[in-house]
PDB file of N, CA and C in Angstrom:
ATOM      1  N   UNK A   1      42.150  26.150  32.731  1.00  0.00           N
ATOM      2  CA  UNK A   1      40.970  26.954  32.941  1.00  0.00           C
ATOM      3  C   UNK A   1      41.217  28.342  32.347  1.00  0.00           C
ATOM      4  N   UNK A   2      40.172  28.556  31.726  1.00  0.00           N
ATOM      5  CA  UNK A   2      40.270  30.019  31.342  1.00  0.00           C
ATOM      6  C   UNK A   2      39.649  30.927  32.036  1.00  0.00           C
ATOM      7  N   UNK A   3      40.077  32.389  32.415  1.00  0.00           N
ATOM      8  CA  UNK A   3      39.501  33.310  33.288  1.00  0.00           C
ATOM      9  C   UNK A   3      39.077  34.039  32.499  1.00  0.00           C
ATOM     10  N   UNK A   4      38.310  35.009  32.751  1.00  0.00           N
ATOM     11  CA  UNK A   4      37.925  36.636  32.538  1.00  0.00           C
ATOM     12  C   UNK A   4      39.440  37.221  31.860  1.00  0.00           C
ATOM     13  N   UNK A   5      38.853  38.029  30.867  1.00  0.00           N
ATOM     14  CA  UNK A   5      39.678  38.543  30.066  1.00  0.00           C
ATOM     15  C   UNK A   5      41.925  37.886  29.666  1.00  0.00           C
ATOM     16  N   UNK A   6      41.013  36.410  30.127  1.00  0.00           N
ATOM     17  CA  UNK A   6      42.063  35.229  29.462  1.00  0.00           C
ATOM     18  C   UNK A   6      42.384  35.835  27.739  1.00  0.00           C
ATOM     19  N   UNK A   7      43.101  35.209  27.051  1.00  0.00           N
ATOM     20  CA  UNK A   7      43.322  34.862  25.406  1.00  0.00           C
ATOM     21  C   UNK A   7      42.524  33.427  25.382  1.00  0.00           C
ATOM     22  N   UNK A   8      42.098  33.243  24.622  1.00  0.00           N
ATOM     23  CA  UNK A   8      41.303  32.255  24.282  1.00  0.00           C
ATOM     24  C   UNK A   8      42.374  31.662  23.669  1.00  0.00           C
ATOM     25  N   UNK A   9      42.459  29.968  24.154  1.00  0.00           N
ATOM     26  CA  UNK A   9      43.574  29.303  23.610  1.00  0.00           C
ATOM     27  C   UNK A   9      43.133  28.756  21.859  1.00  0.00           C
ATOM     28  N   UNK A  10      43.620  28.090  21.188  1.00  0.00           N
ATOM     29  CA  UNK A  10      43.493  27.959  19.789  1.00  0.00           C
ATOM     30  C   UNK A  10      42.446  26.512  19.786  1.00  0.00           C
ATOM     31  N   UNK A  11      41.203  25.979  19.817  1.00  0.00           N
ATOM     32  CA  UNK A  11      40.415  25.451  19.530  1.00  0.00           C
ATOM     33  C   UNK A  11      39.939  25.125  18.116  1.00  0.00           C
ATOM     34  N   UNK A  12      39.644  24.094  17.708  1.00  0.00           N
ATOM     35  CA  UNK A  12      38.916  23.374  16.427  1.00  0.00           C
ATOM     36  C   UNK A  12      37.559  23.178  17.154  1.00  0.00           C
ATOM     37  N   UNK A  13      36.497  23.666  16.230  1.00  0.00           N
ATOM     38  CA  UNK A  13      34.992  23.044  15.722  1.00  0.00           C
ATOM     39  C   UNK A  13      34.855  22.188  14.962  1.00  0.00           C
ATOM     40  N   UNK A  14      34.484  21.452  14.673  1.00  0.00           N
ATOM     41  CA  UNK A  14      33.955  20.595  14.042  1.00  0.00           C
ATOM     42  C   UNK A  14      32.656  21.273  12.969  1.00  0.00           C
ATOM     43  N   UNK A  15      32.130  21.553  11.594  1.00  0.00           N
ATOM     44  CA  UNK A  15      31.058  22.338  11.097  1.00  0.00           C
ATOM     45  C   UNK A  15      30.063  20.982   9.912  1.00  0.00           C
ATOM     46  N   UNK A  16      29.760  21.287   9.370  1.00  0.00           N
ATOM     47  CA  UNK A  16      29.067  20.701   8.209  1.00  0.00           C
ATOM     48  C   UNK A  16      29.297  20.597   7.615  1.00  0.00           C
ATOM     49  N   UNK A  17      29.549  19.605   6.388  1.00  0.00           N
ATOM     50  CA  UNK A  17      30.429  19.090   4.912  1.00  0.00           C
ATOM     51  C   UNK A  17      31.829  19.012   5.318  1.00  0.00           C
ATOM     52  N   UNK A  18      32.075  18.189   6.732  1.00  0.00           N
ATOM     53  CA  UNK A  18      33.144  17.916   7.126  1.00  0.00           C
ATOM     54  C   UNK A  18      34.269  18.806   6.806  1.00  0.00           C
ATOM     55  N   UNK A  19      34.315  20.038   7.208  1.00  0.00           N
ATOM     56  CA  UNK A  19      34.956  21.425   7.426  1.00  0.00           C
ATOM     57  C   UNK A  19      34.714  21.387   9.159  1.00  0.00           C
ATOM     58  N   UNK A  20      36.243  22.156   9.627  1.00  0.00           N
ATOM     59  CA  UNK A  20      36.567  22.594  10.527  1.00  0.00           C
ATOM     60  C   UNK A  20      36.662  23.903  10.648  1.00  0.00           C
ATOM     61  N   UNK A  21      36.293  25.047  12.019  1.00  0.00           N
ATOM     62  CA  UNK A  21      36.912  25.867  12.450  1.00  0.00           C
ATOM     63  C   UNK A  21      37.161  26.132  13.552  1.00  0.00           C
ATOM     64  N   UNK A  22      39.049  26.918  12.938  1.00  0.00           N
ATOM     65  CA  UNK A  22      40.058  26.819  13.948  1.00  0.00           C
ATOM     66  C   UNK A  22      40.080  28.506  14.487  1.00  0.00           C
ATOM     67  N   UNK A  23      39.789  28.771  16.084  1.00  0.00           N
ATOM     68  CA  UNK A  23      40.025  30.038  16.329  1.00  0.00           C
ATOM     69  C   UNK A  23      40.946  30.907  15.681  1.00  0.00           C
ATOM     70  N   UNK A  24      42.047  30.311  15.323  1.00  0.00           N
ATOM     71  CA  UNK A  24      43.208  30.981  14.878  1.00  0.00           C
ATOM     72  C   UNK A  24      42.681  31.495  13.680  1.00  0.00           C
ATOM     73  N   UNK A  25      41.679  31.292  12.494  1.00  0.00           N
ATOM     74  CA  UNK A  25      41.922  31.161  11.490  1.00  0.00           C
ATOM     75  C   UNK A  25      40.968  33.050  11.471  1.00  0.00           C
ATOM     76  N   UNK A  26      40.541  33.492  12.978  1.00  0.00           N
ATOM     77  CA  UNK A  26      39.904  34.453  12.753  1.00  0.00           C
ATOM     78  C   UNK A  26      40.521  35.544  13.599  1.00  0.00           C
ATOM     79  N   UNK A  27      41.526  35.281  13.800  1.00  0.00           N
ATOM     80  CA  UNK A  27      42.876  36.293  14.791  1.00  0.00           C
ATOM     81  C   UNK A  27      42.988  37.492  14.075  1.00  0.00           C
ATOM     82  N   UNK A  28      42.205  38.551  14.412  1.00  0.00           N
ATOM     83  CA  UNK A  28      42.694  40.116  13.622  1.00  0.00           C
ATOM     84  C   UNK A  28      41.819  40.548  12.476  1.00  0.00           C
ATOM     85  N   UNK A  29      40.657  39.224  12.108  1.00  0.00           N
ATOM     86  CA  UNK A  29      39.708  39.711  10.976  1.00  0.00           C
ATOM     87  C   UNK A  29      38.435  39.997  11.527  1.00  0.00           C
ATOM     88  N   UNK A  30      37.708  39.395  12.229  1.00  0.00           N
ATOM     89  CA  UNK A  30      36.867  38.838  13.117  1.00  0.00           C
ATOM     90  C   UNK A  30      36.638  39.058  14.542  1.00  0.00           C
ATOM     91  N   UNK A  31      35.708  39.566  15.431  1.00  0.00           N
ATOM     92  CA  UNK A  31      35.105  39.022  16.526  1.00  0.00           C
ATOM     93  C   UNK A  31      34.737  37.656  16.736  1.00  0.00           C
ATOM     94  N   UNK A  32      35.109  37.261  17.836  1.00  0.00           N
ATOM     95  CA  UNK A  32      34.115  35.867  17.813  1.00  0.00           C
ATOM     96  C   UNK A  32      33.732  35.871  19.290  1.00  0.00           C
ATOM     97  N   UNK A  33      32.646  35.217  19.608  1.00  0.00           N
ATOM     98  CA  UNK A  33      31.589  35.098  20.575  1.00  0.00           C
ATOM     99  C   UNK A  33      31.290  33.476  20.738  1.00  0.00           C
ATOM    100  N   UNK A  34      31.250  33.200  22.080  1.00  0.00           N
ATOM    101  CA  UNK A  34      30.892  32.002  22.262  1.00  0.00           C
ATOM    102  C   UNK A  34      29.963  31.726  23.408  1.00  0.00           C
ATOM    103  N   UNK A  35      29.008  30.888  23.160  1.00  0.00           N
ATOM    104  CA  UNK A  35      27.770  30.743  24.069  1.00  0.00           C
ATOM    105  C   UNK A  35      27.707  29.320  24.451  1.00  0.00           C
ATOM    106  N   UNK A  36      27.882  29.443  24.903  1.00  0.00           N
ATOM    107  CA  UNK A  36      27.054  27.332  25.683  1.00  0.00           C
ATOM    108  C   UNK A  36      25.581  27.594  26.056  1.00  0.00           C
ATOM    109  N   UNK A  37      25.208  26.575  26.243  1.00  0.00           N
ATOM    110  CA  UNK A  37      23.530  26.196  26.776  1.00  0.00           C
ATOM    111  C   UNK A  37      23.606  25.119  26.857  1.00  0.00           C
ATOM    112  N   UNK A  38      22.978  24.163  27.873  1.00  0.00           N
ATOM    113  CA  UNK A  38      22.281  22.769  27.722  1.00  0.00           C
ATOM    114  C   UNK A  38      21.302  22.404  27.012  1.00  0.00           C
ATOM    115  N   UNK A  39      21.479  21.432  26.771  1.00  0.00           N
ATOM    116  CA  UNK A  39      20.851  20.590  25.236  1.00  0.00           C
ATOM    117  C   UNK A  39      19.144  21.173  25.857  1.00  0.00           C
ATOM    118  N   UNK A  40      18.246  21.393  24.751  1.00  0.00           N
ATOM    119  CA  UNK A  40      17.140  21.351  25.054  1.00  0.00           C
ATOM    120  C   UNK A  40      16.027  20.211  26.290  1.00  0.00           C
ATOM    121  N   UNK A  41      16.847  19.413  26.013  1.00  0.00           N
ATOM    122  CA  UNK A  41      16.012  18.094  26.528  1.00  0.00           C
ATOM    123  C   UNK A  41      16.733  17.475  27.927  1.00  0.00           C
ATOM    124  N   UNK A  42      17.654  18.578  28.109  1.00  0.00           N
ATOM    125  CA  UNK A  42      18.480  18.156  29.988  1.00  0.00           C
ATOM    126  C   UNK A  42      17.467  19.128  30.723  1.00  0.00           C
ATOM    127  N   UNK A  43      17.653  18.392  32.219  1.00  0.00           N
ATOM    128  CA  UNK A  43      17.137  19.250  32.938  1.00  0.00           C
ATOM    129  C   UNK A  43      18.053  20.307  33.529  1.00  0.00           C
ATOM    130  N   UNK A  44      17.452  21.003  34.035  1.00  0.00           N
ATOM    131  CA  UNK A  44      18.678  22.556  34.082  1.00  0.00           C
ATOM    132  C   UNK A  44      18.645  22.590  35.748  1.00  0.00           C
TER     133      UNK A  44
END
């Protein structure tokens, strides 16, 4: 589990034209931000 002001452990995405991205690959260049939501079509 990750807490509040955790390190974000090193994760792969999956993207389009079968390319990946890996958190690591944005360590020191980059912000990154992450959002969840439920799918449009679940009930909430």
């Amino acid at each position: 589990m990750v807490n509040i002001g955790d390190k974000a452990p090193d994760f792969v995405l999956p993207a389009t034209g079968n390319r990946h991205f890996h958190l690591e690959d944005f360590k020191g260049k980059k912000n990154v931000v992450l959002f969840f939501y439920p799918l449009d079509w679940t009930p909430v």
